[in-house]
Protein backbone atom coordinates (compact mmCIF):
# COMPACT_ATOMS: atom_id res chain seq x y z
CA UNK A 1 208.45 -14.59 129.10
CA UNK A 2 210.60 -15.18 125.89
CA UNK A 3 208.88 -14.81 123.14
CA UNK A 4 205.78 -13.05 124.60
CA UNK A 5 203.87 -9.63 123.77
CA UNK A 6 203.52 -7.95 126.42
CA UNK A 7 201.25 -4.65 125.98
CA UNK A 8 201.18 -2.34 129.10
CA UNK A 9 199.38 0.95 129.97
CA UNK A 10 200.94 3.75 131.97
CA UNK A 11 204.34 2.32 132.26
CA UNK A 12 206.55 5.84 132.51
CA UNK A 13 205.88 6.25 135.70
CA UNK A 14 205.12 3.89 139.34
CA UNK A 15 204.30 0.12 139.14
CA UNK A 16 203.61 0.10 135.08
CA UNK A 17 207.28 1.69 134.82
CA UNK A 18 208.52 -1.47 137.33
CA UNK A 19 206.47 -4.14 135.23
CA UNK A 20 207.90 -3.18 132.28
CA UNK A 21 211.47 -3.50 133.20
CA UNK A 22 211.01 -6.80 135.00
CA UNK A 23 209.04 -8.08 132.53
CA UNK A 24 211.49 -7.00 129.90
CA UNK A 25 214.31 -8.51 131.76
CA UNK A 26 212.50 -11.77 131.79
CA UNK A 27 212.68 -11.44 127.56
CA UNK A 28 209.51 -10.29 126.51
CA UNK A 29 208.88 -8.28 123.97
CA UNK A 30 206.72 -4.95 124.96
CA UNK A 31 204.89 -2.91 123.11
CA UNK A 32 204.44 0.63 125.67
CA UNK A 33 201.16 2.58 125.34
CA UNK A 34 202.27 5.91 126.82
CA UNK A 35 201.05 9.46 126.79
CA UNK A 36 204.35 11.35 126.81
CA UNK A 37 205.79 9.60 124.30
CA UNK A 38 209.68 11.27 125.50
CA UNK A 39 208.97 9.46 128.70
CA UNK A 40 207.93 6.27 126.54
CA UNK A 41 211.31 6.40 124.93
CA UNK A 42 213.27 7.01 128.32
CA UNK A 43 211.97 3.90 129.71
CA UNK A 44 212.80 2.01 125.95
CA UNK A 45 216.39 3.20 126.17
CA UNK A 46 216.81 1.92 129.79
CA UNK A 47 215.36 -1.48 128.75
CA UNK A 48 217.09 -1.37 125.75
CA UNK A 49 220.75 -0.45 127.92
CA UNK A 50 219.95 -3.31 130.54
CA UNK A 51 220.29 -5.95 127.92
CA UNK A 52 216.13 -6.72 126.88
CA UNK A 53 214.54 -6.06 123.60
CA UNK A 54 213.98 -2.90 121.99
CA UNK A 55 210.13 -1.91 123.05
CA UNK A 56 207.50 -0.14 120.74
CA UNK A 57 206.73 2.69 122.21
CA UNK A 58 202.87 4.41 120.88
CA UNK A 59 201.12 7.55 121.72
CA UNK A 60 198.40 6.84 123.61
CA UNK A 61 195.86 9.48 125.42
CA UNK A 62 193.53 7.90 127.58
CA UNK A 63 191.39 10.68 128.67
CA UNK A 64 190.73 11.08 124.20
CA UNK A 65 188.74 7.85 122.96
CA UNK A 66 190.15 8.72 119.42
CA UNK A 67 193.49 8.72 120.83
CA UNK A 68 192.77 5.32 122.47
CA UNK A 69 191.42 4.12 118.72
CA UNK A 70 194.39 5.59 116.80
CA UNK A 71 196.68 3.62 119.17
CA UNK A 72 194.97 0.26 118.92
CA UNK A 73 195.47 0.85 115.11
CA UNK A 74 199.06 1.15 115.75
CA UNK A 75 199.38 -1.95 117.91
CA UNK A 76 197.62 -4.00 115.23
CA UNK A 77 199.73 -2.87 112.57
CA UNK A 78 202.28 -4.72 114.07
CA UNK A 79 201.06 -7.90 113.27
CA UNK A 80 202.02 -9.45 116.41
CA UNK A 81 199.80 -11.56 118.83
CA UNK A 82 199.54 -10.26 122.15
CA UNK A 83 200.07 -12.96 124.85
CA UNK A 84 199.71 -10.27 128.04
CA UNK A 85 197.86 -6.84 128.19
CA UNK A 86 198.01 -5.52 131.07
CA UNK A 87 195.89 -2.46 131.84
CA UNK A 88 197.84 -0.51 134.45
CA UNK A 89 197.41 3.39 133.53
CA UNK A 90 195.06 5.08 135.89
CA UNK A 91 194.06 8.61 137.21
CA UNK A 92 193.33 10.31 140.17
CA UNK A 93 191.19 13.89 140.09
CA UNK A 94 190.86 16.30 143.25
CA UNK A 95 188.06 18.15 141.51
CA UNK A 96 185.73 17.33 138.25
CA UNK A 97 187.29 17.77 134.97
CA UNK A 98 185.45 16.30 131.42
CA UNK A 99 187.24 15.10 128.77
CA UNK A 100 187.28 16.02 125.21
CA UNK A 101 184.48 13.40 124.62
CA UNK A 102 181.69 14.83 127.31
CA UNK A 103 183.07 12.45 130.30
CA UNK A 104 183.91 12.66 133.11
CA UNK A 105 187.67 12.48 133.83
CA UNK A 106 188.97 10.05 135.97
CA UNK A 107 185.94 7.24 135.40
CA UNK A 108 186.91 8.00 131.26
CA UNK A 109 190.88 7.18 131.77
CA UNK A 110 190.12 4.45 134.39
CA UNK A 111 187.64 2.83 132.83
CA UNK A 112 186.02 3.71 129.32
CA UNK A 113 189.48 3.80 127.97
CA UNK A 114 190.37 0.36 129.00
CA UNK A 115 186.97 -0.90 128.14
CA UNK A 116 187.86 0.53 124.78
CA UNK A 117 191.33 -1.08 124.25
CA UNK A 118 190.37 -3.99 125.18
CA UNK A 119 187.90 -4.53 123.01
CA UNK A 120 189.94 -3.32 120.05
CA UNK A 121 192.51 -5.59 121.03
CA UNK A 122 191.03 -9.05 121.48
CA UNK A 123 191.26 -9.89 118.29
CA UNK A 124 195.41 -9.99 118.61
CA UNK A 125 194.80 -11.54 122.25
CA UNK A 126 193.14 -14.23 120.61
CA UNK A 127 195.52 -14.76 117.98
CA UNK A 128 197.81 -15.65 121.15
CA UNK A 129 195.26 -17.87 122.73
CA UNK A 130 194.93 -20.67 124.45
CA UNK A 131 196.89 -19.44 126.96
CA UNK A 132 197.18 -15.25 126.78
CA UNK A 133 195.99 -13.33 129.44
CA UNK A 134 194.48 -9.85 130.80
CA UNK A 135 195.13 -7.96 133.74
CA UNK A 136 193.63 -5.30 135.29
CA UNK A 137 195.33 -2.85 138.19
CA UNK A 138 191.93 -2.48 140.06
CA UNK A 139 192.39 -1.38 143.82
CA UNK A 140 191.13 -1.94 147.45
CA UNK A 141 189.87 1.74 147.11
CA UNK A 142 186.62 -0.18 145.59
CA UNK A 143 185.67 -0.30 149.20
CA UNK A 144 185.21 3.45 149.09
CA UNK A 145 181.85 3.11 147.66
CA UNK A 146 178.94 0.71 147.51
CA UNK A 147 177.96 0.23 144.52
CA UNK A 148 178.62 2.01 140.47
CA UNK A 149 175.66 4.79 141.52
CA UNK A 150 174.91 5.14 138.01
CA UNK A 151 172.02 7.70 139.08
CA UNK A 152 175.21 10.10 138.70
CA UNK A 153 177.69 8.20 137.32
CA UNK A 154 179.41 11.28 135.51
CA UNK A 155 179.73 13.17 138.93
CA UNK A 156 177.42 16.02 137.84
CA UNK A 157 175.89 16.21 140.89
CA UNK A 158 178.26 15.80 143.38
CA UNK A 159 182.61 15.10 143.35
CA UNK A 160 184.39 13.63 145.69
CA UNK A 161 187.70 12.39 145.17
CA UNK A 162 187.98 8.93 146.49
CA UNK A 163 184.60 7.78 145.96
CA UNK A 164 184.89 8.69 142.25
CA UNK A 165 188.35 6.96 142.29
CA UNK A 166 186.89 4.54 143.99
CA UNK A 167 183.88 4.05 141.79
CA UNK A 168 186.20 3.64 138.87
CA UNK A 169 188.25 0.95 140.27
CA UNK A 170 184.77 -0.91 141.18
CA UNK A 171 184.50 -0.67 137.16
CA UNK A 172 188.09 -2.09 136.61
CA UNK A 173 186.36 -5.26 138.86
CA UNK A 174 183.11 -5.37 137.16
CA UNK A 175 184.56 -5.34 133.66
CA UNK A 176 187.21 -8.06 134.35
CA UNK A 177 184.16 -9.97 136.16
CA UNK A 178 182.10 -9.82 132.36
CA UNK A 179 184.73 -10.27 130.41
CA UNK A 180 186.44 -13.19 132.14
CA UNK A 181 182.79 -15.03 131.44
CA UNK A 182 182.41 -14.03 127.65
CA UNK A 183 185.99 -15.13 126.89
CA UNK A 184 186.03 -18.36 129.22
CA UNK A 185 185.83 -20.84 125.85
CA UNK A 186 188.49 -18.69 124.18
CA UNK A 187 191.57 -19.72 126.63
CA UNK A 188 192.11 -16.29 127.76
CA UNK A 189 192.22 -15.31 131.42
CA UNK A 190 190.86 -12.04 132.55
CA UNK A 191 192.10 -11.46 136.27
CA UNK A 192 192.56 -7.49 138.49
CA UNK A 193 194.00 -7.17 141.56
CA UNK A 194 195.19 -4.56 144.54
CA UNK A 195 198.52 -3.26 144.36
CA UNK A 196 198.69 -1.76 147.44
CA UNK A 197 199.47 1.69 148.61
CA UNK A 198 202.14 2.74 146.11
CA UNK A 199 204.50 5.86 145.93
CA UNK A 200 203.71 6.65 142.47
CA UNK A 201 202.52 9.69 140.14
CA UNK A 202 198.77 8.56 140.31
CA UNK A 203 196.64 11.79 140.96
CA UNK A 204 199.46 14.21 140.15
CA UNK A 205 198.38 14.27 136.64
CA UNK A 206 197.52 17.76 136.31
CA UNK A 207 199.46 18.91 139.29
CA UNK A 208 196.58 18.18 140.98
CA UNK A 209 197.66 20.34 144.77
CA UNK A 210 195.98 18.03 146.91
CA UNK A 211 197.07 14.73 145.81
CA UNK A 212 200.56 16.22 146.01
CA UNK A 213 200.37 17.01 149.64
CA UNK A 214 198.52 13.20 150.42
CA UNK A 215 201.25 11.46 148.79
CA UNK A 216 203.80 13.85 151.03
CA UNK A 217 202.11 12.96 154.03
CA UNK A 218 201.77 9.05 153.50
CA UNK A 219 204.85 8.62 151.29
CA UNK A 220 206.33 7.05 154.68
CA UNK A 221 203.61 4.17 154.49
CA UNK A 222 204.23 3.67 151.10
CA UNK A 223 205.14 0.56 149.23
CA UNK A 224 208.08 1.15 146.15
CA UNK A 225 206.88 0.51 142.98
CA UNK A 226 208.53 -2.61 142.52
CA UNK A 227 206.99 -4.46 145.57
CA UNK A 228 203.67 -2.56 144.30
CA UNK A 229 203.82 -4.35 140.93
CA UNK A 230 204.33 -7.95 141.98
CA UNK A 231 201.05 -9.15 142.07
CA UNK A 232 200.83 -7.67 138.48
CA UNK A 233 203.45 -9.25 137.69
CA UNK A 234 202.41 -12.59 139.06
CA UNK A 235 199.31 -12.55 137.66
CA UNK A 236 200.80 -11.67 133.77
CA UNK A 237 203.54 -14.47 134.54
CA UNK A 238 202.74 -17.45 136.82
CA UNK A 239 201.82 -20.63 135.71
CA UNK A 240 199.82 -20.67 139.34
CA UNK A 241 196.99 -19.02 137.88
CA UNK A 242 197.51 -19.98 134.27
CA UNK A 243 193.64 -21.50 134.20
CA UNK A 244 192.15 -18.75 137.06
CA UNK A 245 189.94 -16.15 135.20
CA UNK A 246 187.35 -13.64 137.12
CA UNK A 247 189.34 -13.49 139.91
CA UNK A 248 190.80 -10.63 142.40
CA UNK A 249 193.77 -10.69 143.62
CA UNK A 250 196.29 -9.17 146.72
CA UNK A 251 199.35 -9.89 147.53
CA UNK A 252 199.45 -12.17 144.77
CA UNK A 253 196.44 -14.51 146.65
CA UNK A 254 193.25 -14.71 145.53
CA UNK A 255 190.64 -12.73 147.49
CA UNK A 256 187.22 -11.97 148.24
CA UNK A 257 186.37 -8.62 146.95
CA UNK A 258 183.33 -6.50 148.66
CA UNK A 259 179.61 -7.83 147.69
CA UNK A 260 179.41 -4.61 145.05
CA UNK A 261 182.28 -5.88 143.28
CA UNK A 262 180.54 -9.28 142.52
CA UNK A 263 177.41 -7.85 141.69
CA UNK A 264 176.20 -9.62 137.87
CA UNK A 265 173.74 -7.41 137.00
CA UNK A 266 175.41 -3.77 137.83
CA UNK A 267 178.52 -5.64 135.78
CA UNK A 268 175.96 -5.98 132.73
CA UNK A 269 174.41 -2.56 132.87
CA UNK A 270 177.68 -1.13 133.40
CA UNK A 271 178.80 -3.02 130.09
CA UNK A 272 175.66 -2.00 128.49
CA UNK A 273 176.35 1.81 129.11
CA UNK A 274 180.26 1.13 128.33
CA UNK A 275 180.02 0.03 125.21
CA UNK A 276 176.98 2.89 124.27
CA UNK A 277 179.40 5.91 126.01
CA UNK A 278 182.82 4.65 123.59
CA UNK A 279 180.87 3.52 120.74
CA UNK A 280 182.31 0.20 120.17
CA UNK A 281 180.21 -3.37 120.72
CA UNK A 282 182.40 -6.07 121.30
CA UNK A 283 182.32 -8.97 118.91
């Protein structure tokens, strides 16, 4: 990874906060997208002490689409191509909360806010190309639900807390599924994958009471952050799937995702209603 931008999400904290030191051990350069920026710097001084190069660290609020905007500004100004973004950041909600914007929480971070970056991105990703690559941390938790039920996609109607999780991972796998296929000519890959069950700070956000008793209960059956981020890593790294694009991925293999996760036209109405909610067409 010498010589390579690497842009991550979320990486204070769980797998993002493992990908970024192994990835800046291998010598790439990152550039950290991180909400509490103290906690951005804490990981850039421990990168910095175990020998890699000194990261960027930018304010970045995923659940504010401005925020998401101001940062993509920041990445751009500088002038670097970015070889790797990977998209690791993501939420979990026990109960409905709306963002600043009118949306609701956890689909907003997890997907919209992605959606968003990526778009305002691609122009440094292909400044990189042939050969740079996205990655998105989807999850197995896609199984949850059976489609993007956009009848009440904003949970007005009714909130549950895995199947909206759920339903925003099943986003993370329809978006890579559109985008791999729009940027196929441009020599960038666009892959997700399932990281596993992970001990990390997902759903404890807000101090969220019940997520904080689920992770005490399973923390026993969880994987450690490092062994959760390998198949990230392999995917932002190998020259296995240096030509693969659209795929999903566990345990770095390749794997057949549920029917509703391969499902063309929900992944081009969701795109359709993406690029309306964050007011951004991609190019």
């Amino acid at each position: 990874m010498k010589g390579k931008h690497v842009v991550i999400t979320g990486p204070t904290a769980g797998i993002g906060r493992a990908s970024a030191h192994v990835l800046a051990s291998q010598g790439a350069q990152l550039t950290l997208l991180c909400r509490n920026l103290e906690k951005g710097q804490e990981v850039a001084d421990e990168i910095v002490s175990a020998g890699g190069l000194t990261p960027n660290v930018i304010l970045m609020d995923m659940s504010r689409l401005d925020s998401v905007r101001s940062a993509a500004n920041r990445v751009h100004e500088l002038s670097q191509p970015i070889d790797v973004l990977l998209n690791n950041a993501g939420l979990m909600n026990s109960h409905r909360r709306e963002t600043v914007d009118g949306y609701e929480e956890t689909l907003a971070v997890n997907h919209f806010a992605p959606f968003l970056l990526t778009g305002l991105l691609l122009p440094a990703i292909k400044s990189a190309a042939p050969g740079a690559r996205i990655v998105n941390v989807a999850s197995g938790a896609h199984k949850f639900v059976k489609g993007m039920q956009f009848d009440d996609l904003q949970s007005e109607n009714e909130f549950s807390m895995f199947n909206v999780y759920g339903r925003s991972k099943l986003a993370n796998m329809l978006f890579t599924r559109s985008l791999a296929k729009r940027l196929e000519t441009d020599g960038i890959t666009v892959n997700c994958l399932h990281p596993g069950a992970v001990s990390t700070s997902i759903g404890k956000q807000h101090g969220e009471w019940l997520a904080t008793i689920l992770h005490a209960i399973l923390k026993p059956f969880f994987r450690d952050p490092l062994k959760g981020a390998e198949t990230s890593l392999y995917l932002c790294t190998s020259a296995d799937v240096a030509e693969v694009t659209g795929a999903y991925f566990d345990n770095c293999k390749k794997v057949a995702p549920k029917p509703w996760a391969e499902d063309d036209a929900a992944a081009e109405r969701l795109w359709a209603l993406s690029e309306e909610c964050v007011g951004f067409s991609y190019p």
